[in-house]
PDB file of N, CA and C in Angstrom:
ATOM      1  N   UNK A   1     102.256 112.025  95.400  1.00  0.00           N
ATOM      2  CA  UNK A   1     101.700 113.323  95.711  1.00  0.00           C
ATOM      3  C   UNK A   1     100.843 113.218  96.978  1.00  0.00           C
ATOM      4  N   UNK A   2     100.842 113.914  97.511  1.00  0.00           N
ATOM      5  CA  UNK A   2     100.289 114.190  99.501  1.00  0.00           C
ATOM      6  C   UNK A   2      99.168 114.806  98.806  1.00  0.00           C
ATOM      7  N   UNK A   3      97.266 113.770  99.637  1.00  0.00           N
ATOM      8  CA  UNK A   3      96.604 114.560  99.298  1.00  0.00           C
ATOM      9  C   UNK A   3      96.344 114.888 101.194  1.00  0.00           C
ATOM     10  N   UNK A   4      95.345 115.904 100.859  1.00  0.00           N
ATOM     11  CA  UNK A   4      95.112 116.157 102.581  1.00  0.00           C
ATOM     12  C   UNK A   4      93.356 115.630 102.776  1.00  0.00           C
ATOM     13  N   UNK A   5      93.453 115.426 104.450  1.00  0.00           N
ATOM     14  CA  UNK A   5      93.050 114.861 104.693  1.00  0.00           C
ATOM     15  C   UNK A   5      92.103 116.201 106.116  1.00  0.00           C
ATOM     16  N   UNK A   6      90.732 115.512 105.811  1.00  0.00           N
ATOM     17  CA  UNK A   6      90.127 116.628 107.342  1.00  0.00           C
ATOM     18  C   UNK A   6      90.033 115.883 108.733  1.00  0.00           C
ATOM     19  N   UNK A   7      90.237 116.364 109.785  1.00  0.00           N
ATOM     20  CA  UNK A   7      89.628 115.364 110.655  1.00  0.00           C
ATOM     21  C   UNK A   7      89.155 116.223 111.899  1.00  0.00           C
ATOM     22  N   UNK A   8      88.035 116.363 112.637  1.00  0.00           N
ATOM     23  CA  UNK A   8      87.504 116.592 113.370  1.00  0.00           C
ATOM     24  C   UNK A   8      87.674 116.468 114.842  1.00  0.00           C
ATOM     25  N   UNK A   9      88.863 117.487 115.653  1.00  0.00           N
ATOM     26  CA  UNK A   9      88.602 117.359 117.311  1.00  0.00           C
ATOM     27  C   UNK A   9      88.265 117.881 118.081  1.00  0.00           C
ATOM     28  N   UNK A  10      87.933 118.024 119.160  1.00  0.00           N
ATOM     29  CA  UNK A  10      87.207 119.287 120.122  1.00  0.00           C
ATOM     30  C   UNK A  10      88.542 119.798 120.183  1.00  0.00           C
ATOM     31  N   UNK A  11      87.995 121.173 120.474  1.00  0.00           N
ATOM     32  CA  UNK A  11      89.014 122.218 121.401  1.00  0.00           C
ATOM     33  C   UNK A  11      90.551 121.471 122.127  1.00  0.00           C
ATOM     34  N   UNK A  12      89.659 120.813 122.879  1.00  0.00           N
ATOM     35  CA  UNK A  12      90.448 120.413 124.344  1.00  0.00           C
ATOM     36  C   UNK A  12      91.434 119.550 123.764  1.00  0.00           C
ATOM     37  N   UNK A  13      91.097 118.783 122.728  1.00  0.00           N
ATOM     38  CA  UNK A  13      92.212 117.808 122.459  1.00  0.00           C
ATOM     39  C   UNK A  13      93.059 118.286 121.263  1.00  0.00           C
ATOM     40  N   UNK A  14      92.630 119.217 120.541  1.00  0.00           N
ATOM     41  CA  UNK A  14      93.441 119.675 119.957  1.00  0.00           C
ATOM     42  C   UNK A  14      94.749 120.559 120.463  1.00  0.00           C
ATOM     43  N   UNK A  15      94.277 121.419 121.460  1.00  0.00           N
ATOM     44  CA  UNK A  15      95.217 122.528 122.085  1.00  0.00           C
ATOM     45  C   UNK A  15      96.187 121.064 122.967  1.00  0.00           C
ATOM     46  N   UNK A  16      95.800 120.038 123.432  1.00  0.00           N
ATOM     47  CA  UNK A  16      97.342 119.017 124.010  1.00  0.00           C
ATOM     48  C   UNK A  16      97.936 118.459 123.020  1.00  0.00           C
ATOM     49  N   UNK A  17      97.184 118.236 121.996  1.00  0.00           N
ATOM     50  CA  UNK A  17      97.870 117.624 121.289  1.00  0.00           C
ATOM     51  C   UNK A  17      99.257 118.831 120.320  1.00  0.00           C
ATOM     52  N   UNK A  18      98.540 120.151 120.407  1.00  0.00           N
ATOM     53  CA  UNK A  18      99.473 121.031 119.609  1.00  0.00           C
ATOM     54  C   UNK A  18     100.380 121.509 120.666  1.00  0.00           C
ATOM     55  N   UNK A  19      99.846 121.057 122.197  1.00  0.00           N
ATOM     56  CA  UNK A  19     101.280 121.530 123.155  1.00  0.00           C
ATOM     57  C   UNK A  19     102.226 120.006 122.832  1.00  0.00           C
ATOM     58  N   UNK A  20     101.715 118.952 122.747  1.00  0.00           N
ATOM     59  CA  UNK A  20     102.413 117.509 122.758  1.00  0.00           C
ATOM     60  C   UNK A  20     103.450 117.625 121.389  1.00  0.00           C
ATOM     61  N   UNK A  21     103.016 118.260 120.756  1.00  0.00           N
ATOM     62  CA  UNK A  21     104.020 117.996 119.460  1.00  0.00           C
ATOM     63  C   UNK A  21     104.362 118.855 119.535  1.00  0.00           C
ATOM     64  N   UNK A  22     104.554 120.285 119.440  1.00  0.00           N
ATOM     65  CA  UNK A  22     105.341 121.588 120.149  1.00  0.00           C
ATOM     66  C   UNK A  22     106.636 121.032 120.962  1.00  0.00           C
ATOM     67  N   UNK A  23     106.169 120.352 121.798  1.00  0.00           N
ATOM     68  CA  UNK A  23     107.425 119.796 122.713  1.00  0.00           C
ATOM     69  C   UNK A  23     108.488 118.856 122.334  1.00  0.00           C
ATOM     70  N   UNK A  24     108.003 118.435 121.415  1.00  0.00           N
ATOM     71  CA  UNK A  24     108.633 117.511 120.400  1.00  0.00           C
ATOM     72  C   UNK A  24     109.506 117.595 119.205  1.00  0.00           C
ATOM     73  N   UNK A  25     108.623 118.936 119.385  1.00  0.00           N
ATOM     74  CA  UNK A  25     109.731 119.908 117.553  1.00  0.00           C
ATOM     75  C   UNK A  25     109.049 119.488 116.534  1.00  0.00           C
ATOM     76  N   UNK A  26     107.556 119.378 116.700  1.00  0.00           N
ATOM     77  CA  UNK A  26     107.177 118.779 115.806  1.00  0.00           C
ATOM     78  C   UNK A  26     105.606 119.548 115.121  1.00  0.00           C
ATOM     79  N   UNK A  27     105.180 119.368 113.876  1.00  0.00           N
ATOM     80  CA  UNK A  27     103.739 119.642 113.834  1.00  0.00           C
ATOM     81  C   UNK A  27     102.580 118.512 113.999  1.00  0.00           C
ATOM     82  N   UNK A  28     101.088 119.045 114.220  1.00  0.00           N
ATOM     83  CA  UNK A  28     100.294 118.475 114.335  1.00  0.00           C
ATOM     84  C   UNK A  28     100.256 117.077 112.906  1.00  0.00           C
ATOM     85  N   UNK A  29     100.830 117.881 112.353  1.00  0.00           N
ATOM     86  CA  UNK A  29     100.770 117.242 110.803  1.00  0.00           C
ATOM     87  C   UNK A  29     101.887 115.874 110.910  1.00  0.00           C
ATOM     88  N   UNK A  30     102.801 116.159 111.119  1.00  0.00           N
ATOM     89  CA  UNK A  30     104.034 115.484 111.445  1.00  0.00           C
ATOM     90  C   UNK A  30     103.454 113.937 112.287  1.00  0.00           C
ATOM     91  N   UNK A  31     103.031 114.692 113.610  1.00  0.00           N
ATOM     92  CA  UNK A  31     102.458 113.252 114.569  1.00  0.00           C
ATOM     93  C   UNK A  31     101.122 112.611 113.967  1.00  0.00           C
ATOM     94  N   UNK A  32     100.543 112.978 113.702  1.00  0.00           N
ATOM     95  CA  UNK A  32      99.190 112.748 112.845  1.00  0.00           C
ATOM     96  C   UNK A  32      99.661 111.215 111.686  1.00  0.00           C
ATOM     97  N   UNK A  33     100.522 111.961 110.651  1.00  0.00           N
ATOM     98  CA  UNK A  33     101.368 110.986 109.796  1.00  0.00           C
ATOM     99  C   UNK A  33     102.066 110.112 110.534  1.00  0.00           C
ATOM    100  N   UNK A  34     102.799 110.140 111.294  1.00  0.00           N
ATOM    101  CA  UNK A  34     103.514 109.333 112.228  1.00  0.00           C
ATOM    102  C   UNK A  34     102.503 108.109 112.922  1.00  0.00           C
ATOM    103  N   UNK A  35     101.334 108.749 113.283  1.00  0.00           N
ATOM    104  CA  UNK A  35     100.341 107.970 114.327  1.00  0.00           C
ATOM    105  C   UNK A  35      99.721 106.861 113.183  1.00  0.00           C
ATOM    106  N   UNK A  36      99.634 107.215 111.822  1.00  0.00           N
ATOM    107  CA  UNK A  36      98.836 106.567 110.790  1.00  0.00           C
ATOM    108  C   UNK A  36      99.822 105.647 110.308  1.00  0.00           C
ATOM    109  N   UNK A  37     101.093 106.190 110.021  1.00  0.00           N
ATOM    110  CA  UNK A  37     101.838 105.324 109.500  1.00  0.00           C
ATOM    111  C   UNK A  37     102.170 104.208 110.423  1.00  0.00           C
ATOM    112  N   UNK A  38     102.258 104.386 111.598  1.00  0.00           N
ATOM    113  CA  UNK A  38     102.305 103.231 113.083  1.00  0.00           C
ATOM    114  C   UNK A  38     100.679 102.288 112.922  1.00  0.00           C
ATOM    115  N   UNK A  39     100.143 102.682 112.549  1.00  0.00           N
ATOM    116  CA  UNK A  39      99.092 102.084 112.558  1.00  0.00           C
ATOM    117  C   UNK A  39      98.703 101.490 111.854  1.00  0.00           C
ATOM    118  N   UNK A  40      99.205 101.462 110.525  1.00  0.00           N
ATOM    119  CA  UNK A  40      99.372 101.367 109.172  1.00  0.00           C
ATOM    120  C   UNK A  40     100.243  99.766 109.015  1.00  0.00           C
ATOM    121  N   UNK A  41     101.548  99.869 110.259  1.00  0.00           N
ATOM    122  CA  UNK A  41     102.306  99.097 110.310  1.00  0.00           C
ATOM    123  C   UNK A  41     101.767  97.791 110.963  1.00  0.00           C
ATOM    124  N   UNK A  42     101.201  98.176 111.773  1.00  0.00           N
ATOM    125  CA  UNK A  42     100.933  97.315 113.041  1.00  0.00           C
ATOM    126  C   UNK A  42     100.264  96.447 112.763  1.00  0.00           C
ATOM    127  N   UNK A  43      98.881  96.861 111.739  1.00  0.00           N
ATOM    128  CA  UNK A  43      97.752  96.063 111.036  1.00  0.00           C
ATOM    129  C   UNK A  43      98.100  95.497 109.619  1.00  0.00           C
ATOM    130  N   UNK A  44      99.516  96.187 109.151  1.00  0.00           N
ATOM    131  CA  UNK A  44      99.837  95.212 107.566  1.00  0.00           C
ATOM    132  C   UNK A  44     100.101  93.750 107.745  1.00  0.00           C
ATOM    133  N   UNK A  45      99.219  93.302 107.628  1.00  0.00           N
ATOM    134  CA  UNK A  45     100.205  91.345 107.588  1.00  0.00           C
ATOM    135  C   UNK A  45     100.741  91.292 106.346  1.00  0.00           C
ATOM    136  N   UNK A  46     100.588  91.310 105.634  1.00  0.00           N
ATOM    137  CA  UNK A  46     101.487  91.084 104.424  1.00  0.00           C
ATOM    138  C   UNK A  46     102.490  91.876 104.365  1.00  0.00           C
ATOM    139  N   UNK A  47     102.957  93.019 105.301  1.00  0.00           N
ATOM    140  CA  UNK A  47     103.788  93.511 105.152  1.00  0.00           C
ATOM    141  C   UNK A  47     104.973  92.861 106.551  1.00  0.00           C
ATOM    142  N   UNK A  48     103.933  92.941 107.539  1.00  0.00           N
ATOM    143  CA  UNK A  48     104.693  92.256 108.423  1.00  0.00           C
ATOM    144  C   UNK A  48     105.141  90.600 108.544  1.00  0.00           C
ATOM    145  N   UNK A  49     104.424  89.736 106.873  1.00  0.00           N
ATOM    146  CA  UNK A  49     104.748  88.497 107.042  1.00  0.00           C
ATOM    147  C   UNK A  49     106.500  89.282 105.810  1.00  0.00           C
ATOM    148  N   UNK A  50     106.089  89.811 105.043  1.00  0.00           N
ATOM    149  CA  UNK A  50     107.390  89.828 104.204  1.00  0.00           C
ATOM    150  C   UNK A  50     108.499  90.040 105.246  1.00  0.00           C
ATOM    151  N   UNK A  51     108.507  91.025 105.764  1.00  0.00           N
ATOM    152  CA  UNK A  51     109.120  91.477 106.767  1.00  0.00           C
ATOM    153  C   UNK A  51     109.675  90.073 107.253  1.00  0.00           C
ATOM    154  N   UNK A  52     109.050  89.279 108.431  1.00  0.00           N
ATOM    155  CA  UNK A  52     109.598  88.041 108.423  1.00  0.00           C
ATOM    156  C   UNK A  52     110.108  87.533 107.673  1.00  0.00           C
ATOM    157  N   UNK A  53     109.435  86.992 106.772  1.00  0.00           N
ATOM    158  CA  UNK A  53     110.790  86.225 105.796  1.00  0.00           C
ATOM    159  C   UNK A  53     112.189  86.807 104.963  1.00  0.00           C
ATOM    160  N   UNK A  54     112.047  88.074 105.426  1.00  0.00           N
ATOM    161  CA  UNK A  54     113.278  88.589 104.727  1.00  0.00           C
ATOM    162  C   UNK A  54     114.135  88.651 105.993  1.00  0.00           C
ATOM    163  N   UNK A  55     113.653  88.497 107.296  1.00  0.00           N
ATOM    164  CA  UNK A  55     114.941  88.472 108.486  1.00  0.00           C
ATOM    165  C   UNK A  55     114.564  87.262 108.614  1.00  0.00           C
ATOM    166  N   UNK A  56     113.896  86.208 108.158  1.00  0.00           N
ATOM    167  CA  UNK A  56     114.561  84.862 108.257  1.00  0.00           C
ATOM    168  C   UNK A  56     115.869  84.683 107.148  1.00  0.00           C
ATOM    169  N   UNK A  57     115.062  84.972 105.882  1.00  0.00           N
ATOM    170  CA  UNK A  57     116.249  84.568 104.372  1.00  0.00           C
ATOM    171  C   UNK A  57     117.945  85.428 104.914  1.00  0.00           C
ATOM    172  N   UNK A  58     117.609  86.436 105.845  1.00  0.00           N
ATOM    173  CA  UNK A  58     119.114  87.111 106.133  1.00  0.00           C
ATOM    174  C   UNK A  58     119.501  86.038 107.407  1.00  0.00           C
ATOM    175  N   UNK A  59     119.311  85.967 108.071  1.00  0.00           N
ATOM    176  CA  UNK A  59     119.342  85.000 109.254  1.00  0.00           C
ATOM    177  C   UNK A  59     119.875  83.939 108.589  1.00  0.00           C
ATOM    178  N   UNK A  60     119.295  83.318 107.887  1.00  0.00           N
ATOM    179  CA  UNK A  60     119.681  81.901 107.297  1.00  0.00           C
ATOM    180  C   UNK A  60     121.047  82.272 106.716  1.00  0.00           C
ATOM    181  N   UNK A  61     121.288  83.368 105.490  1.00  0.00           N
ATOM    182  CA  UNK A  61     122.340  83.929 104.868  1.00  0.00           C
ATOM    183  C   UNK A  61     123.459  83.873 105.707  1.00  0.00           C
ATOM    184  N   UNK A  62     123.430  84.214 107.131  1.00  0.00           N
ATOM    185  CA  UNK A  62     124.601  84.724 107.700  1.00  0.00           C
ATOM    186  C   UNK A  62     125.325  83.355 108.659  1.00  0.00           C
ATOM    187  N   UNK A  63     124.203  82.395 108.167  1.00  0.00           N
ATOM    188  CA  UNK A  63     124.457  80.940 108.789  1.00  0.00           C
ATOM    189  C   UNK A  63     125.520  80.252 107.331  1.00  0.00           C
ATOM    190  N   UNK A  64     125.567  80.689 106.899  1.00  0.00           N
ATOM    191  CA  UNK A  64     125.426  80.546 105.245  1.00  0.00           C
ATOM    192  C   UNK A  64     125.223  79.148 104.598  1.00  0.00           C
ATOM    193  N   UNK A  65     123.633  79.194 104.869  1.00  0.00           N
ATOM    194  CA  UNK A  65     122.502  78.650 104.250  1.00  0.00           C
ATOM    195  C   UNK A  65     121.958  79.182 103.235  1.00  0.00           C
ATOM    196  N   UNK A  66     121.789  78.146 102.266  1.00  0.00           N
ATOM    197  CA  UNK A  66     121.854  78.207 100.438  1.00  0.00           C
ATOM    198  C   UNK A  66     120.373  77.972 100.124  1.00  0.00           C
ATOM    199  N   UNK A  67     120.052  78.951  99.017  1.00  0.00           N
ATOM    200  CA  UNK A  67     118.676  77.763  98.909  1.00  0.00           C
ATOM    201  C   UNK A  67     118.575  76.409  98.365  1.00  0.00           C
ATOM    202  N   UNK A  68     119.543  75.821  97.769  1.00  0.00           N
ATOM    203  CA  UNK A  68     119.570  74.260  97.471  1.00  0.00           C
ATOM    204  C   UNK A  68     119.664  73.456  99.044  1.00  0.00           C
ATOM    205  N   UNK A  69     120.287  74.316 100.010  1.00  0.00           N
ATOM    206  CA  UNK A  69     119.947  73.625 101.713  1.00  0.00           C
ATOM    207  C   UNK A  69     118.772  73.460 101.684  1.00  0.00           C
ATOM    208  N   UNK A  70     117.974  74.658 101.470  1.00  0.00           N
ATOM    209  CA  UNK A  70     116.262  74.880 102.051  1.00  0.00           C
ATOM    210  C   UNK A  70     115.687  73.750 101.041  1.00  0.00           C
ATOM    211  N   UNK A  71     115.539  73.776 100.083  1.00  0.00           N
ATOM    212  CA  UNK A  71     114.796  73.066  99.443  1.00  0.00           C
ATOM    213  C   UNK A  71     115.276  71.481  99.273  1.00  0.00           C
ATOM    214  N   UNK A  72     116.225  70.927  99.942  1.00  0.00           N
ATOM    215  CA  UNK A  72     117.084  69.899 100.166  1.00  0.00           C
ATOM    216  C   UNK A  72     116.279  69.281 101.398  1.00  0.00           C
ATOM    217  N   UNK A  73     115.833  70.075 102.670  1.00  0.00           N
ATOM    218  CA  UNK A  73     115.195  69.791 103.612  1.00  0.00           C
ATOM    219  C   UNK A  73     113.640  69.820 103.440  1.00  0.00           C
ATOM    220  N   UNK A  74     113.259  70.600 102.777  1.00  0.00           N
ATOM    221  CA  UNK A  74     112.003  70.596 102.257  1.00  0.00           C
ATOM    222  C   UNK A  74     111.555  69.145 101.233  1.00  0.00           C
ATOM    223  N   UNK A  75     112.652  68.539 100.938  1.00  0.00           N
ATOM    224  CA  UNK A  75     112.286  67.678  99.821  1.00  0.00           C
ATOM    225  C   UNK A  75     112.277  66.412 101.020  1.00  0.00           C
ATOM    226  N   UNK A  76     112.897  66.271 102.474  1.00  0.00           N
ATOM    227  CA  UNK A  76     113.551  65.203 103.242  1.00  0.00           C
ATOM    228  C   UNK A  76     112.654  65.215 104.225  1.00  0.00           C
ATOM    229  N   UNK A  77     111.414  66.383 104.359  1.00  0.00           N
ATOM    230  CA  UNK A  77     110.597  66.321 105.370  1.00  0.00           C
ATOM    231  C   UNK A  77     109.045  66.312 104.601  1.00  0.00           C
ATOM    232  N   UNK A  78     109.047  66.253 103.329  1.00  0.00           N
ATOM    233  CA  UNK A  78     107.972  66.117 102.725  1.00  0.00           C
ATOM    234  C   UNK A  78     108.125  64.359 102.492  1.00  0.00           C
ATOM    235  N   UNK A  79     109.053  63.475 102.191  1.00  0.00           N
ATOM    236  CA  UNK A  79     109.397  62.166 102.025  1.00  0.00           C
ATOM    237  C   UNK A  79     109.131  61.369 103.237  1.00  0.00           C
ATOM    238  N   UNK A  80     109.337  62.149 104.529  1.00  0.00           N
ATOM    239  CA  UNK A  80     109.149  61.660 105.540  1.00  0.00           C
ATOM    240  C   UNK A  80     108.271  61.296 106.099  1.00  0.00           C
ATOM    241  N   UNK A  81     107.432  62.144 105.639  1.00  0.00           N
ATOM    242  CA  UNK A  81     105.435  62.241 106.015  1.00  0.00           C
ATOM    243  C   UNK A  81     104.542  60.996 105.484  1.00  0.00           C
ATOM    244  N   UNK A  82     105.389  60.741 103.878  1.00  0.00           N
ATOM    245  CA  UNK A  82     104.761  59.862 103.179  1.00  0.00           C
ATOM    246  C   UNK A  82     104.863  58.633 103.500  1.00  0.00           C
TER     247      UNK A  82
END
């Protein structure tokens, strides 16, 4: 469920910002969500580490690399150290 949210701009930046998204086909509401959800993205690490490892685990997949590979090398570079 969408709750709403207030936020406070002068005049001046409101009227470009409602010509900026006007031009766009868009509402204030629309870019607003858009600007948060970008921002939202940018600062998740845990979203942007999953993110990584799921285009590594596909990456690896299309090599077609198994996880008994991964953990085969994991077992041959932990032995190695010792």
């Amino acid at each position: 469920m969408a709750t709403q949210m207030i936020i406070r701009l002068d005049s001046e930046t409101k009227a470009k910002l409602n010509k900026l998204a006007k031009a766009e086909g868009k509402t204030i509401s629309q870019v607003i969500r858009e600007l948060i959800q970008n921002y939202i993205q940018e600062r998740d690490m845990e979203g942007y580490i999953d993110d990584l490892w799921s285009k590594i685990g596909n990456k690896l997949k299309t090599h077609g690399v198994k996880i008994a590979d991964v953990e085969n090398s994991i077992r041959k570079a932990r032995a190695s150290k010792e």
